[in-house]
C-alpha atoms as a PDB file:
ATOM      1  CA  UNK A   1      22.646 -52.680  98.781  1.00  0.00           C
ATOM      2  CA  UNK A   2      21.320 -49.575  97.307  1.00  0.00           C
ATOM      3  CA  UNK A   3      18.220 -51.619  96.204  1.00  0.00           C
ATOM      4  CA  UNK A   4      16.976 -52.222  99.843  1.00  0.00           C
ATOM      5  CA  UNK A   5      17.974 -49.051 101.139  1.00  0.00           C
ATOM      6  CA  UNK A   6      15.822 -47.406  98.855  1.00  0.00           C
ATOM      7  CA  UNK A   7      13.295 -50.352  99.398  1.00  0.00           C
ATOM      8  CA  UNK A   8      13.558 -50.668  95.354  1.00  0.00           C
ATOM      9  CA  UNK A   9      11.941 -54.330  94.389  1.00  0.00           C
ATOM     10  CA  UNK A  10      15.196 -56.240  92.416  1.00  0.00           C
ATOM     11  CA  UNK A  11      16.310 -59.566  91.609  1.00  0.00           C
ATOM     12  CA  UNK A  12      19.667 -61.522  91.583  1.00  0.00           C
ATOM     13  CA  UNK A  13      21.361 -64.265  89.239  1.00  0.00           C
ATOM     14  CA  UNK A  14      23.624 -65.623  90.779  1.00  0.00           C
ATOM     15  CA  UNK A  15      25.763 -67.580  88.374  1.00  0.00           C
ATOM     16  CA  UNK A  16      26.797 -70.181  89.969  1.00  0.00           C
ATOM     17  CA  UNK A  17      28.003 -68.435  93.335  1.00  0.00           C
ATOM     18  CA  UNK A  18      25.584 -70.122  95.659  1.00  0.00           C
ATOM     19  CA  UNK A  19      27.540 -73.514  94.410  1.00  0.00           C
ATOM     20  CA  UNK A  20      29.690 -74.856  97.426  1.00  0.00           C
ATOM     21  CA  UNK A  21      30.943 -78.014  95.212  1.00  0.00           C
ATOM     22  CA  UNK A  22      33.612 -79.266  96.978  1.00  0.00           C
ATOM     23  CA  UNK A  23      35.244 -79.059  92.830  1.00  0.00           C
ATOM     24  CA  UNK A  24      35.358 -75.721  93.656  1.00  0.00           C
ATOM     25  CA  UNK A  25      37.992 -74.193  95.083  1.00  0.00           C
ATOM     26  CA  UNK A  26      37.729 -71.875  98.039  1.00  0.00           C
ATOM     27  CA  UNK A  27      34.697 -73.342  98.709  1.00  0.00           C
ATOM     28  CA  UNK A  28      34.448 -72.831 102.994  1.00  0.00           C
ATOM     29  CA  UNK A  29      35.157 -69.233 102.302  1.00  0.00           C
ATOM     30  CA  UNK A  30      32.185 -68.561  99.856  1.00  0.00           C
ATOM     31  CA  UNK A  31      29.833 -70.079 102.648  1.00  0.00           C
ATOM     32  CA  UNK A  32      31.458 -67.450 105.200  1.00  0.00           C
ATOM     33  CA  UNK A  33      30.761 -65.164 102.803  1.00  0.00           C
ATOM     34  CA  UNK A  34      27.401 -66.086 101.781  1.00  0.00           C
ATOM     35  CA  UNK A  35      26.034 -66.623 105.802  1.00  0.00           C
ATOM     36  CA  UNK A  36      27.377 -63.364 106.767  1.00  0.00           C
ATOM     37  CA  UNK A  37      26.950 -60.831 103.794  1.00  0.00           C
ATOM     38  CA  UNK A  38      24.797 -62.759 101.125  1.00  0.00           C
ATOM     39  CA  UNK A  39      21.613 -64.141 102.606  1.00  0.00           C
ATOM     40  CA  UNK A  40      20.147 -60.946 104.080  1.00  0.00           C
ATOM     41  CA  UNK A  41      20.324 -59.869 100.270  1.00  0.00           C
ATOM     42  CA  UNK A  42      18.792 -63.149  98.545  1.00  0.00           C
ATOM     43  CA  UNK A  43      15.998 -63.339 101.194  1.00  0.00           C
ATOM     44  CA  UNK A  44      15.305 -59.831 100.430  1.00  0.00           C
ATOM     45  CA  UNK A  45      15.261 -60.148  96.872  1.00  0.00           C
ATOM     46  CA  UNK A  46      11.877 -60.697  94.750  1.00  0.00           C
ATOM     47  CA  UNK A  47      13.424 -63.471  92.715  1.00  0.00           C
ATOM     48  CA  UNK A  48      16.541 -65.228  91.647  1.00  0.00           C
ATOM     49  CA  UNK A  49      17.317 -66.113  88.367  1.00  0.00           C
ATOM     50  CA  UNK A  50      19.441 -68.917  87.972  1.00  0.00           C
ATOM     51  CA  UNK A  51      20.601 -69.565  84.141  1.00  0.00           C
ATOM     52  CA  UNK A  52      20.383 -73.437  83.881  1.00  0.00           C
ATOM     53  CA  UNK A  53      17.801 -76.566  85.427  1.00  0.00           C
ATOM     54  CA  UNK A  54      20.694 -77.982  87.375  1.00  0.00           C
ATOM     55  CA  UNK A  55      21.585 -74.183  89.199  1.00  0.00           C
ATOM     56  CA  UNK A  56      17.787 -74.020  90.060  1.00  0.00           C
ATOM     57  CA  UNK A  57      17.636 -77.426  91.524  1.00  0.00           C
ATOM     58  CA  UNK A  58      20.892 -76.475  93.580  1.00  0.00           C
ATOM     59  CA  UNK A  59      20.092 -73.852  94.856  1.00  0.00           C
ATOM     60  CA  UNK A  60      16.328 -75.389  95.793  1.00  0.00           C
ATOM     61  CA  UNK A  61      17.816 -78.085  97.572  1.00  0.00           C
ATOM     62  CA  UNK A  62      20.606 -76.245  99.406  1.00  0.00           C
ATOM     63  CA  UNK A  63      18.698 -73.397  99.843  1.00  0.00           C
ATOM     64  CA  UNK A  64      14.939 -74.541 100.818  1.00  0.00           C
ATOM     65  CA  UNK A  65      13.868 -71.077 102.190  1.00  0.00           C
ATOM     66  CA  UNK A  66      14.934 -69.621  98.543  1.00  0.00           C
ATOM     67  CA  UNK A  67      12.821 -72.480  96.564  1.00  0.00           C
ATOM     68  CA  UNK A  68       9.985 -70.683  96.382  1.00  0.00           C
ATOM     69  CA  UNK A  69      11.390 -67.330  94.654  1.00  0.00           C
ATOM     70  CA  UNK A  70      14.191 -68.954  92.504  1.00  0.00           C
ATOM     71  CA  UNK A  71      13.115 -70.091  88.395  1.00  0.00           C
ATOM     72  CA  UNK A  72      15.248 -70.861  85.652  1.00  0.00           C
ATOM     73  CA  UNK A  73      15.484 -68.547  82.513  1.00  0.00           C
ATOM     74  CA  UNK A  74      17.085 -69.650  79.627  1.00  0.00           C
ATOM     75  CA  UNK A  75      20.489 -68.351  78.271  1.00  0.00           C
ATOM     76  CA  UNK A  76      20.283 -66.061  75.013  1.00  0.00           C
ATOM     77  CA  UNK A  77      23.256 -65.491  72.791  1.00  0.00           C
ATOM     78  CA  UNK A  78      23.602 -61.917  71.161  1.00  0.00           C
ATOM     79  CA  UNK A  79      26.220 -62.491  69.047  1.00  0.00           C
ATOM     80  CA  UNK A  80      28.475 -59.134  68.080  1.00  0.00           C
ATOM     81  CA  UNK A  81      29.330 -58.286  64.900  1.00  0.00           C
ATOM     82  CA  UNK A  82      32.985 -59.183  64.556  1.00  0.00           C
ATOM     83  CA  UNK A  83      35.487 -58.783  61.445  1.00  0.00           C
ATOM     84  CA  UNK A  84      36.532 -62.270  60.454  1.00  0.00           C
ATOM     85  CA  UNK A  85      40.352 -63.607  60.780  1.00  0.00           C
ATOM     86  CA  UNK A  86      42.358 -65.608  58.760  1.00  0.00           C
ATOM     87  CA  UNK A  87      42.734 -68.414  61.352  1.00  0.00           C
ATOM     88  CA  UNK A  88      44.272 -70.502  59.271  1.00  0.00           C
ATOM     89  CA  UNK A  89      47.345 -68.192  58.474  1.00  0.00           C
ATOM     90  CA  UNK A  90      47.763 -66.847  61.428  1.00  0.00           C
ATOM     91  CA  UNK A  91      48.680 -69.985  63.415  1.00  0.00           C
ATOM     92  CA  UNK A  92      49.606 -71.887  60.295  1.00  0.00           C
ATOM     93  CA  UNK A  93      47.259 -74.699  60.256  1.00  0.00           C
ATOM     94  CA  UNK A  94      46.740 -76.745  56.799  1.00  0.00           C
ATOM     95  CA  UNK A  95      43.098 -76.333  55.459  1.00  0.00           C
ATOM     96  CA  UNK A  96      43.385 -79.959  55.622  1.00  0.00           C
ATOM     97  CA  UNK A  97      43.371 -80.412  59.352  1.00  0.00           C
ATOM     98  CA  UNK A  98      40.897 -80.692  61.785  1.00  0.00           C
ATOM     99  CA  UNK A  99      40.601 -78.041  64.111  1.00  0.00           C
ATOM    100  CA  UNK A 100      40.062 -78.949  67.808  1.00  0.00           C
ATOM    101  CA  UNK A 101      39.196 -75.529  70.373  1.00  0.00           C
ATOM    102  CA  UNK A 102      38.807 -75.067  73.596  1.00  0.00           C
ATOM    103  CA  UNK A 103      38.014 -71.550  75.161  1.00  0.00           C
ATOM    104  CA  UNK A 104      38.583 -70.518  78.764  1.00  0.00           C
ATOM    105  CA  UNK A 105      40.445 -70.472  81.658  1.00  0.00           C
ATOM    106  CA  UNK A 106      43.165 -72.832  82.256  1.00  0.00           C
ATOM    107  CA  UNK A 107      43.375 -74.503  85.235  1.00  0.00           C
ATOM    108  CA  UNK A 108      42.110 -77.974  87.045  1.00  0.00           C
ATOM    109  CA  UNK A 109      38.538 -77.434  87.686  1.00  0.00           C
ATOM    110  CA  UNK A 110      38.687 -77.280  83.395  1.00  0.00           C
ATOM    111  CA  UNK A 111      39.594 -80.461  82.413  1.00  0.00           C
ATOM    112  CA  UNK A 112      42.442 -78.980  80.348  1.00  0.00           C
ATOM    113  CA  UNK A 113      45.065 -81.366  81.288  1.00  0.00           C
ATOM    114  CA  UNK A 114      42.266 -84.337  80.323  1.00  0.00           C
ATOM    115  CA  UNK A 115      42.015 -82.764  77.271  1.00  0.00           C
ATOM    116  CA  UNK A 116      45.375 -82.829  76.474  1.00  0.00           C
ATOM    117  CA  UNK A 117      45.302 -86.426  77.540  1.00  0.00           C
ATOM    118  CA  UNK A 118      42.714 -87.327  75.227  1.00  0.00           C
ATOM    119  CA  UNK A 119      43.767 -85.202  72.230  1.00  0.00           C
ATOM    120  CA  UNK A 120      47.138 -87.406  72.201  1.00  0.00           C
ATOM    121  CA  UNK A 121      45.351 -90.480  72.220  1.00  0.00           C
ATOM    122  CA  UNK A 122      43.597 -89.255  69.559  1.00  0.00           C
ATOM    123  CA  UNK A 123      46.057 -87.891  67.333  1.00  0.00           C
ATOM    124  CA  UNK A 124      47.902 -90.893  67.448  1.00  0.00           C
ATOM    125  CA  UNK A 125      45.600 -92.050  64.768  1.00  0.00           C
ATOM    126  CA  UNK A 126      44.830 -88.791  63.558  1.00  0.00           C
ATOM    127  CA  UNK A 127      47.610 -87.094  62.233  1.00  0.00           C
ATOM    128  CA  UNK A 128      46.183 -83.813  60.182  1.00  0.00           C
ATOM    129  CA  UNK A 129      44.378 -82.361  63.429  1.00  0.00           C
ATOM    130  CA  UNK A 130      45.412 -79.788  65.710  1.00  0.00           C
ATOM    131  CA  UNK A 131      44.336 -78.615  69.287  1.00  0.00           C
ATOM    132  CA  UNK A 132      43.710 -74.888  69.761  1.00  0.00           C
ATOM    133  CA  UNK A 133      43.988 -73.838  73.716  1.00  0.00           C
ATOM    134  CA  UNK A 134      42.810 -70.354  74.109  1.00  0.00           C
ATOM    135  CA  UNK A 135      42.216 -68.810  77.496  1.00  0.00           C
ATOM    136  CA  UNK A 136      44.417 -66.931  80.208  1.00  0.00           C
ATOM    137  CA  UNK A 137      46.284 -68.945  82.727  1.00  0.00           C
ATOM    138  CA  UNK A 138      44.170 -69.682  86.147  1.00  0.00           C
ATOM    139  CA  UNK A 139      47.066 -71.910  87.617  1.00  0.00           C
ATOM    140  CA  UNK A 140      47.235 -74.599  85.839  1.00  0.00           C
ATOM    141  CA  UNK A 141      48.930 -73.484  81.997  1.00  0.00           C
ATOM    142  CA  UNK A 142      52.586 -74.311  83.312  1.00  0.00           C
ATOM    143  CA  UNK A 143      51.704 -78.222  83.949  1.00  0.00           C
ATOM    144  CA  UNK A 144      49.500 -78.740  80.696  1.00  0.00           C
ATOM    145  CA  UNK A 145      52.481 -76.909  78.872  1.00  0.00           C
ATOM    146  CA  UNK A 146      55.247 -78.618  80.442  1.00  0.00           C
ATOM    147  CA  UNK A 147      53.115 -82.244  79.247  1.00  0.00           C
ATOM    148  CA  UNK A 148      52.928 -80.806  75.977  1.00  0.00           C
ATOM    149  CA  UNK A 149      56.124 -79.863  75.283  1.00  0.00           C
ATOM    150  CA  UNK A 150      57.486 -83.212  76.806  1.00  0.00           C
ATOM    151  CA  UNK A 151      55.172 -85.052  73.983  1.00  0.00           C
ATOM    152  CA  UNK A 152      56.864 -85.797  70.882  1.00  0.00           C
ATOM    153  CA  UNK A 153      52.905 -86.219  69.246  1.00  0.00           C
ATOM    154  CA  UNK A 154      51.482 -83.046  70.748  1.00  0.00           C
ATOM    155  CA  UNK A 155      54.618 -80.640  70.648  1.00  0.00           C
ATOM    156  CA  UNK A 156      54.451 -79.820  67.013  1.00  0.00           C
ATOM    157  CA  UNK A 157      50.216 -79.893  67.092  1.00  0.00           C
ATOM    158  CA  UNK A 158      48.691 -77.829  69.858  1.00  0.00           C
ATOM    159  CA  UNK A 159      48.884 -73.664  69.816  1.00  0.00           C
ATOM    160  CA  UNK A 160      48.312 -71.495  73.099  1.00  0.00           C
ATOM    161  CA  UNK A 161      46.631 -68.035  72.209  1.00  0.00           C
ATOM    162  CA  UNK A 162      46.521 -66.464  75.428  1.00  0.00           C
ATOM    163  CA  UNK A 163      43.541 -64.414  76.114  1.00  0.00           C
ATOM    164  CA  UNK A 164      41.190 -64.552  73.233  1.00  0.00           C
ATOM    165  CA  UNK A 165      38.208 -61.989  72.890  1.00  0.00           C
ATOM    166  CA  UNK A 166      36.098 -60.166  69.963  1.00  0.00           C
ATOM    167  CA  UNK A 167      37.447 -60.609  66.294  1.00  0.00           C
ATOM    168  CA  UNK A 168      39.754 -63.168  67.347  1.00  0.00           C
ATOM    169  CA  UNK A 169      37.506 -65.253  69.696  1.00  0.00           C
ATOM    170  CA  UNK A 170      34.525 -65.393  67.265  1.00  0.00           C
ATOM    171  CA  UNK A 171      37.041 -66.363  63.965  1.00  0.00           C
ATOM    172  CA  UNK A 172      38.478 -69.108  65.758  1.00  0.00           C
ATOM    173  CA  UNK A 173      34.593 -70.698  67.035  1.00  0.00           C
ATOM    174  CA  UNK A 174      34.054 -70.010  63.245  1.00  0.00           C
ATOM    175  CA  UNK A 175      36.920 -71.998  61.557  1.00  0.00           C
ATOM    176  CA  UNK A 176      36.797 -75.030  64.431  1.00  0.00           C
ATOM    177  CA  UNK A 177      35.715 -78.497  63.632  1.00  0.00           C
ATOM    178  CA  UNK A 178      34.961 -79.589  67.177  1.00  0.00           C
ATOM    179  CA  UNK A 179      34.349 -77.391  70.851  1.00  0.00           C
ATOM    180  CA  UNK A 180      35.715 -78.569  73.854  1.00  0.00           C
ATOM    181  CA  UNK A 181      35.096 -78.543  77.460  1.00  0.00           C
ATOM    182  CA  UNK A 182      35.306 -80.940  79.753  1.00  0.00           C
ATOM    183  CA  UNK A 183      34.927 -78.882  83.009  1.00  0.00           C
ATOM    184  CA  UNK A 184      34.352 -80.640  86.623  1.00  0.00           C
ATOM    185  CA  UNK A 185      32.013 -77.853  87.230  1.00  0.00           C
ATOM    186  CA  UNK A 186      29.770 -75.579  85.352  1.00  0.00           C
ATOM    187  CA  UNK A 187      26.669 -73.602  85.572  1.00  0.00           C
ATOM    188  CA  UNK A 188      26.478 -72.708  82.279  1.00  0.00           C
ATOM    189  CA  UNK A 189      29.574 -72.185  80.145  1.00  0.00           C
ATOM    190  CA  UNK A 190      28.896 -69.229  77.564  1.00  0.00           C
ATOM    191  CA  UNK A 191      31.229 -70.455  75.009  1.00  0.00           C
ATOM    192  CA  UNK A 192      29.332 -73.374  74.404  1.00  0.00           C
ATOM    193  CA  UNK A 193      26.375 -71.636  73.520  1.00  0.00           C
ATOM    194  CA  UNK A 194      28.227 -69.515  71.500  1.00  0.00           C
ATOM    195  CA  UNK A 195      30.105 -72.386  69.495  1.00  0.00           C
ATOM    196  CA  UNK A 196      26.189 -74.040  68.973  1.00  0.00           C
ATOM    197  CA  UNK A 197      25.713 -70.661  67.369  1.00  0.00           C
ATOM    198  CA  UNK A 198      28.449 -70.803  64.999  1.00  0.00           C
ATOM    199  CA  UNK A 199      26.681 -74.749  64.074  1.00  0.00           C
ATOM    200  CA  UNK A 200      29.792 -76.287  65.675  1.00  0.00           C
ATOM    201  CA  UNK A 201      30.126 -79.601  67.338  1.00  0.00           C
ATOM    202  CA  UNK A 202      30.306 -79.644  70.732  1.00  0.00           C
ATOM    203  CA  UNK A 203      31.805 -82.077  72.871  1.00  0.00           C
ATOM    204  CA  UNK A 204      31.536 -81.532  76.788  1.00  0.00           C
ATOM    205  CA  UNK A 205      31.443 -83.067  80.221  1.00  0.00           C
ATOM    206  CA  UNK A 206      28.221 -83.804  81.715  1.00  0.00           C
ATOM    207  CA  UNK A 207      29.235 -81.276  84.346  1.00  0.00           C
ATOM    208  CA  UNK A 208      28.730 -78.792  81.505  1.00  0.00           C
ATOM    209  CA  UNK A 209      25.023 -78.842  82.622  1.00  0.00           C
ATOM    210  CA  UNK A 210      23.677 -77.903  78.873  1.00  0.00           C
ATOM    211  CA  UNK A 211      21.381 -80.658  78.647  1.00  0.00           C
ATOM    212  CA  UNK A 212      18.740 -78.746  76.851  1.00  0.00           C
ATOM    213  CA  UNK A 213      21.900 -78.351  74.097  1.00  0.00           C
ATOM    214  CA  UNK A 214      22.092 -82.074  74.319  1.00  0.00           C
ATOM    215  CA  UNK A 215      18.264 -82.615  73.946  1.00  0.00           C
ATOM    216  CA  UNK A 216      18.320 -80.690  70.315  1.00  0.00           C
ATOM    217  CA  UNK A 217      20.958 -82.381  68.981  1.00  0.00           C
ATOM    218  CA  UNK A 218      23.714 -79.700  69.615  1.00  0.00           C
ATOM    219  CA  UNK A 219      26.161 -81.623  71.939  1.00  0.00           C
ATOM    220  CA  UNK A 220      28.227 -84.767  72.394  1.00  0.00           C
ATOM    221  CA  UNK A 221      28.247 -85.910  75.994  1.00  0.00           C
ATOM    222  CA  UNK A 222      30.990 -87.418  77.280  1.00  0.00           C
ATOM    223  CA  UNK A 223      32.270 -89.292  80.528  1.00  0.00           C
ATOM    224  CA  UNK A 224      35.517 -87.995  82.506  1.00  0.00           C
ATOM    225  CA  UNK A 225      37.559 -90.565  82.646  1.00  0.00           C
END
């Protein structure tokens, strides 16, 4: 706003809010939004960044007047300097197990519940692993709890952090075996980039959109079923 008052040149990213995916919730109200208070803004804008091949596609098909202006610049990960936990002993897990994360929010459009679906099927067979869930609740952490409590093989082998950030988020993408996400709708998740940094395996949804992870050998994909 204060950009094209003072008729300053500037350019927007916008993260994945020009996505109207019906996945998405709320979905009629960010068109409302983005017909009455957001297009002046783009169309004024010298470019728009979007931060993966699949946003800048989107938005070029959705969005033809906005083709010409939008590009796609890759995602860099500063990592912080962080004091290392002991993971291990603080949510008493065996050095002998293998450490399963998953980082964000919880709720449906996350594929948290799926994950917790799979990870049973999994530890069936697989008895010195355990599933880390770390993120704050979106709506959805009473039903994936409520499924794992009610499961005499994931009861006794998945933690909830809460909220994980700094020291704590950056020990536990350190000490995990295997990154999670199997979201229904991404533009780019952070974490992921962030676990590839660490040298950890990732294993995500094609929704994920981090193909150019998948192309150098950094990620699993996987299909939701």
């Amino acid at each position: 706003y204060i950009c094209r008052i003072q008729k300053v040149p500037y350019v927007i990213t916008p993260h994945g809010n020009l996505s109207f995916a019906k996945e998405r919730s709320k979905s009629i109200f960010k068109k409302i939004f983005y017909y009455l208070f957001s297009r002046p803004y783009l169309k004024g804008s010298k470019g728009i960044i979007a931060v993966s091949e699949t946003e800048r596609k989107n938005i070029s098909l959705s969005f033809p007047d906005l083709k010409e202006k939008t590009v796609f610049i890759r995602h860099i990960i500063l990592r912080e300097k962080y004091k290392p936990l002991d993971i291990l002993k603080e949510y008493s897990i065996s050095k002998e197990d293998l450490v399963i994360l998953y980082i964000g929010r919880v709720y449906q459009l996350k594929g948290v519940m799926e994950l917790a679906l799979g990870y049973e099927e999994f530890a069936r067979v697989n008895t010195r692993s355990v599933l880390i869930i770390s993120g704050p609740d979106a709506g959805g952490l009473e039903e994936v709890r409520n499924y794992i409590n009610s499961s005499s093989i994931l009861c006794s082998r998945v933690i909830f952090t809460g909220e994980v950030a700094g020291d704590l988020k950056y020990s536990l993408l350190e000490k995990a075996d295997l990154v999670c996400l199997l979201s229904k709708s991404e533009t780019i998740p952070t974490v992921l980039l962030e676990a590839a940094s660490f040298g950890r395996v990732v294993v995500c949804s094609r929704e994920c959109n981090i193909q150019s992870l998948v192309k150098s050998d950094g990620a699993i994909i996987c299909t939701r079923d």
